[in-house]
Protein backbone atom coordinates (compact mmCIF):
# COMPACT_ATOMS: atom_id res chain seq x y z
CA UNK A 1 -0.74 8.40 -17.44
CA UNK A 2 -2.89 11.12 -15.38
CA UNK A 3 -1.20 12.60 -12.73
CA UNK A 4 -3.40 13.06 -9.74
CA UNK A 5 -2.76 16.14 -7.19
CA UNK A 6 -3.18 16.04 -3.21
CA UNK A 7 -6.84 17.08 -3.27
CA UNK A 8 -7.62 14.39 -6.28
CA UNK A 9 -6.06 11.17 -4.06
CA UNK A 10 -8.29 13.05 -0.73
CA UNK A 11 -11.35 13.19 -2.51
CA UNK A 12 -11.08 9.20 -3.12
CA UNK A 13 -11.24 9.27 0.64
CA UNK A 14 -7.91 7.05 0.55
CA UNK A 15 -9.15 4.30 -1.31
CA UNK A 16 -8.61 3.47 -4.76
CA UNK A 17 -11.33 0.99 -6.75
CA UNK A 18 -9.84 -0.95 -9.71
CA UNK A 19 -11.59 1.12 -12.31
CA UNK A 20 -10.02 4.15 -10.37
CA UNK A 21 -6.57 2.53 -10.20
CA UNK A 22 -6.78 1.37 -14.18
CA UNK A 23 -7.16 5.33 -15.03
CA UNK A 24 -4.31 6.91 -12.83
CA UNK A 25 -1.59 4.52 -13.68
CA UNK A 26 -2.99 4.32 -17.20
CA UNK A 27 -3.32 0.97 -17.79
CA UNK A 28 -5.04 -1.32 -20.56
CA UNK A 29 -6.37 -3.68 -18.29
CA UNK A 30 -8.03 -4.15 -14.89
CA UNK A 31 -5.87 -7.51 -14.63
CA UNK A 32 -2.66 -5.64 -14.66
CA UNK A 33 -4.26 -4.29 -11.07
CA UNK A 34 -5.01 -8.14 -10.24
CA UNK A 35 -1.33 -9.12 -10.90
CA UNK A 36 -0.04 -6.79 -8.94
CA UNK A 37 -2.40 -8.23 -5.93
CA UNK A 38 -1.50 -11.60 -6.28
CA UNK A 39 2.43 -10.88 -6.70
CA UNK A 40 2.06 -8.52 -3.34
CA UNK A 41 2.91 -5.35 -5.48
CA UNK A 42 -0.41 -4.14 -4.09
CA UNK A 43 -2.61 -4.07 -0.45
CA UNK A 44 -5.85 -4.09 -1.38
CA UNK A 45 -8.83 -6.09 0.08
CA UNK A 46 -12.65 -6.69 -0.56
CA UNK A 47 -15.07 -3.74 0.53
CA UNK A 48 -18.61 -4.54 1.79
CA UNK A 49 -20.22 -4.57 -1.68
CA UNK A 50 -17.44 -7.55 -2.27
CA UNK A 51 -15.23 -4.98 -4.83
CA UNK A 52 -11.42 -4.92 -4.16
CA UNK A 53 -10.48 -1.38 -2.82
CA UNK A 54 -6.74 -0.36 -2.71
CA UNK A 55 -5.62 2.40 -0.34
CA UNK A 56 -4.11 5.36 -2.23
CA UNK A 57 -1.16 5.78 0.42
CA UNK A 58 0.89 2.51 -1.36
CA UNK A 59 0.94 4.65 -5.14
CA UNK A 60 2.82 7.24 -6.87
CA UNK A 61 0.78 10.63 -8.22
CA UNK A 62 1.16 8.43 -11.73
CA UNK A 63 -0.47 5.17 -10.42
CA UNK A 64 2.34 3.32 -9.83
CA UNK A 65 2.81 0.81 -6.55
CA UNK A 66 5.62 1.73 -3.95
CA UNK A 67 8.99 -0.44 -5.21
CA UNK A 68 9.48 -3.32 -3.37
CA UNK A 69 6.60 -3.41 -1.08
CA UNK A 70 6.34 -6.90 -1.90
CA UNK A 71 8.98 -7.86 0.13
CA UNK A 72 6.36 -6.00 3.27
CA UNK A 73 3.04 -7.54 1.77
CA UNK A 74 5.33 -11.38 1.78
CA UNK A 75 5.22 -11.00 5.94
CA UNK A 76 1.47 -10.45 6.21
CA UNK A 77 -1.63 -12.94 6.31
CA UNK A 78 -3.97 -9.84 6.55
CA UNK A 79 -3.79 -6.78 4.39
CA UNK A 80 -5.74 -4.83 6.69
CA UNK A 81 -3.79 -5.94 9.52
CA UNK A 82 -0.97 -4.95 7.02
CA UNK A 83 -2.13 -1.50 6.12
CA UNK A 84 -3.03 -0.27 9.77
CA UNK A 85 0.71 -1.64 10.58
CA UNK A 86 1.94 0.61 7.90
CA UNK A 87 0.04 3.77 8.51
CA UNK A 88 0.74 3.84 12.56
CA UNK A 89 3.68 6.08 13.87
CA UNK A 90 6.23 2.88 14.88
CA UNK A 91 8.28 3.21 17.98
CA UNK A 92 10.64 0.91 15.90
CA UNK A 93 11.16 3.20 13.11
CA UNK A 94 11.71 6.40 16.07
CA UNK A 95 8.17 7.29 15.48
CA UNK A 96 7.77 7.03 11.79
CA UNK A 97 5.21 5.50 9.68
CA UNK A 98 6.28 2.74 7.78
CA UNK A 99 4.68 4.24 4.41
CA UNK A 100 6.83 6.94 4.82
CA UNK A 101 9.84 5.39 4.98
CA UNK A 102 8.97 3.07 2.26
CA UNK A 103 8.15 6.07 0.11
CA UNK A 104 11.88 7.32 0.76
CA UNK A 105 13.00 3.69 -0.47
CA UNK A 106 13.89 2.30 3.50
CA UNK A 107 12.52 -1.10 3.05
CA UNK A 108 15.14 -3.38 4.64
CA UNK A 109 14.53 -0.73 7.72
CA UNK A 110 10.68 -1.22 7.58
CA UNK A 111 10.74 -4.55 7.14
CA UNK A 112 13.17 -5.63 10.17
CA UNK A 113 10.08 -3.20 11.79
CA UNK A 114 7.27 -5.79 10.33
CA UNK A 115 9.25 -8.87 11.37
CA UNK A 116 9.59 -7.60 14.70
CA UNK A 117 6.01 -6.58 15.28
CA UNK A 118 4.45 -9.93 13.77
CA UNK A 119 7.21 -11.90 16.35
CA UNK A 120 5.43 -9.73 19.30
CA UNK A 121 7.43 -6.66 19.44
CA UNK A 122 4.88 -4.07 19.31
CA UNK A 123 7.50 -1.01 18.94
């Protein structure tokens, strides 16, 4: 696996292509990144040239997709919808991004947050 520093994930402007993706986590295969899309391992969504892009804020410094942000992705119809939820400070969460708290493994927390917001609370 390459490990990618704070200026490395920047400079990708905070999205990730496949290709990109398929050399930090150091996979074989570009369908290992399309598995982890369709199980909801992964936000990710098509760009304008019609090429998934996946926003670097959801991985690991070795590639590898935040544990059990499926169980986020399962509540969501639109992953852009979905990543702009998860970026925001949240009233909710006492100001917090969700990312961050999912990065310090608070996903029941986050996602009482996500039910909440998609029933109409906007906290």
């Amino acid at each position: 696996m390459i490990e990618a520093n704070t200026q490395e994930m920047e400079d990708l402007e905070g999205l990730l292509t496949s290709s990109q993706l398929v050399v930090l986590a150091g996979l074989n295969h570009h369908e290992v990144v399309h598995d982890w899309l369709k199980k909801g391992h992964i936000v990710g969504w098509k760009n304008a040239r019609h090429d998934y892009v996946f926003p670097a804020g959801q991985f690991d410094k070795h590639g590898q997709p935040i544990k059990r942000l499926d169980r986020i992705t399962q509540l969501f119809d639109d992953a852009y919808e979905m990543w702009y939820w998860l970026t925001a400070p949240n009233d909710a969460l006492d100001g917090a991004e969700p990312l961050t708290l999912l990065h310090k493994g608070e996903v029941a927390r986050v996602k009482a947050a996500a039910k909440g917001y998609l029933q109409g609370d906007f906290g």
